[in-house]
C-alpha atoms as a PDB file:
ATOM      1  CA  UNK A   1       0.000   0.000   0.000  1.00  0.00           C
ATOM      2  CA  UNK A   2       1.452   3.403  -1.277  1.00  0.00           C
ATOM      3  CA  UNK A   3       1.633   6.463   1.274  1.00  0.00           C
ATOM      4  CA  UNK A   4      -0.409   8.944   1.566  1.00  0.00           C
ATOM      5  CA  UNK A   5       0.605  11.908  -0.566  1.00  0.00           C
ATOM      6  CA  UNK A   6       2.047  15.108   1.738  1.00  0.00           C
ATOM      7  CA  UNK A   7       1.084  18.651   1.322  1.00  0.00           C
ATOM      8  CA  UNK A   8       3.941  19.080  -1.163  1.00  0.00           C
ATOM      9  CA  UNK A   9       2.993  16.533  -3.461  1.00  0.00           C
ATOM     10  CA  UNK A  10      -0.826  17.531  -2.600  1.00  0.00           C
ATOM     11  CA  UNK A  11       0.185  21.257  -4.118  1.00  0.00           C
ATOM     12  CA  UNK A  12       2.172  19.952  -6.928  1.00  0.00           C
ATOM     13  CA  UNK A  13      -1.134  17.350  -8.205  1.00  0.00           C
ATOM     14  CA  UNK A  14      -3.235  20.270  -8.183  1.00  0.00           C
ATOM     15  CA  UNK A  15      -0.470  22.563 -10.094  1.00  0.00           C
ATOM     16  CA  UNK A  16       0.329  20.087 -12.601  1.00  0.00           C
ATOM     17  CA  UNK A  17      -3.635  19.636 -13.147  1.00  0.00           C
ATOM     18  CA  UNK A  18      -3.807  23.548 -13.616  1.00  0.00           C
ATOM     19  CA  UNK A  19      -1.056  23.836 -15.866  1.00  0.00           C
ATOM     20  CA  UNK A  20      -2.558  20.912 -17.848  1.00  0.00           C
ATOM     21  CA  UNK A  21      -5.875  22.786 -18.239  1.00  0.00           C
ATOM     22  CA  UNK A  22      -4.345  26.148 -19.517  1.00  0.00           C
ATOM     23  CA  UNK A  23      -2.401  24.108 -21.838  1.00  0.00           C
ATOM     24  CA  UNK A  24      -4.956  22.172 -23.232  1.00  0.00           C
ATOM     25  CA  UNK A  25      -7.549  25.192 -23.291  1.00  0.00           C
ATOM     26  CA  UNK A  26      -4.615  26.782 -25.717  1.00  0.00           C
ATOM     27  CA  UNK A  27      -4.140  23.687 -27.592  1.00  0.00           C
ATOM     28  CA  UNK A  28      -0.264  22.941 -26.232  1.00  0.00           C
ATOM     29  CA  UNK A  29       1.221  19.928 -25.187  1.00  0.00           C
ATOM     30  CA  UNK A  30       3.553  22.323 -23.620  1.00  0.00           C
ATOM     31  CA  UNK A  31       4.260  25.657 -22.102  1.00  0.00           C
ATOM     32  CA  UNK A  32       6.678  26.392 -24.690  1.00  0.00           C
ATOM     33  CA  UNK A  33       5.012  27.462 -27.913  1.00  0.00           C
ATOM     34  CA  UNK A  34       2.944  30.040 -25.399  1.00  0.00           C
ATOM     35  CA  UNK A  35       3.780  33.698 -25.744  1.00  0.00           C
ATOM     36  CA  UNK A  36       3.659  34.319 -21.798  1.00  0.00           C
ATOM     37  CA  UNK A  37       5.931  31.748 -21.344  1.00  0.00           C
ATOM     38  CA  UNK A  38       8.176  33.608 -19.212  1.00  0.00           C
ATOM     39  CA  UNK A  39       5.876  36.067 -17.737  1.00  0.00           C
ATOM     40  CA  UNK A  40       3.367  33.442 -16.742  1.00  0.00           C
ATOM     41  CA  UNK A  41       2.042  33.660 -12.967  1.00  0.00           C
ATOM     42  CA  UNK A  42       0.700  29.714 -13.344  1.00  0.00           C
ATOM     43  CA  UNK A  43       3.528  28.617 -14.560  1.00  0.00           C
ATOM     44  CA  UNK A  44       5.577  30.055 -12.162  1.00  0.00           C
ATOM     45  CA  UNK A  45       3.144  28.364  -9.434  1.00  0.00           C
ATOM     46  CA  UNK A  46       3.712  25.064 -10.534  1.00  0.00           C
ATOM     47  CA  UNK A  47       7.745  25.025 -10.975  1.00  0.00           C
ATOM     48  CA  UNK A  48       7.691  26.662  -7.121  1.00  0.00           C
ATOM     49  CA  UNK A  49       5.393  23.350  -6.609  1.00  0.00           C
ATOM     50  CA  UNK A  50       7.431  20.759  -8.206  1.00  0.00           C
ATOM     51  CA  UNK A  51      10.968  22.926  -6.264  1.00  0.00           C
ATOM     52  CA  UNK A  52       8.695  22.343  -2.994  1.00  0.00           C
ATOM     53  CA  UNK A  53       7.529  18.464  -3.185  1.00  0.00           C
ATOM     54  CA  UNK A  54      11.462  17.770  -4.064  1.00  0.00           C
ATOM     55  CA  UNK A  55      12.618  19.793  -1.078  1.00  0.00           C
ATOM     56  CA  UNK A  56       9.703  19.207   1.296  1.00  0.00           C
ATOM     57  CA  UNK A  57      10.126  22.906   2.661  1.00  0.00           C
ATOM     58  CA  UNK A  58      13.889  22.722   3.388  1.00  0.00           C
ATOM     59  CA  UNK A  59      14.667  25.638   1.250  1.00  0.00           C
ATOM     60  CA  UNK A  60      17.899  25.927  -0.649  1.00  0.00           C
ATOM     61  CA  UNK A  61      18.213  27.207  -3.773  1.00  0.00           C
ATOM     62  CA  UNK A  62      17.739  25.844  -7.322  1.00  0.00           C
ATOM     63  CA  UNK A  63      21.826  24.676  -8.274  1.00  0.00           C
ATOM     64  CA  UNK A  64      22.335  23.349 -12.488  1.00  0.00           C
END
């Protein structure tokens, strides 16, 4: 039996979902071909979501 999913992962589901609306109201597969891509307030939402569920809170900063 898997876990129960944590707040992180909670906020990143309901992200993702969101993103995946927009995206498929536009007719994307992807956040690319969009002309707000970066000055987009969703999709900015959902990478702080998906930095979150990895970190669980812990801060840090994103390192490439």
């Amino acid at each position: 039996m898997s876990q129960p999913m944590d707040r992180y992962e909670l906020a990143l589901e309901e992200k993702t979902q969101e993103l995946q609306a927009c995206q498929s109201e536009h007719g994307y597969k992807s956040c690319l071909p969009c002309d707000k891509l970066n000055d987009c307030a969703l999709r900015d939402a959902y990478v702080n979501a998906v930095y979150e569920s990895m970190n669980k809170g812990q801060g840090g900063g994103f390192e490439f």
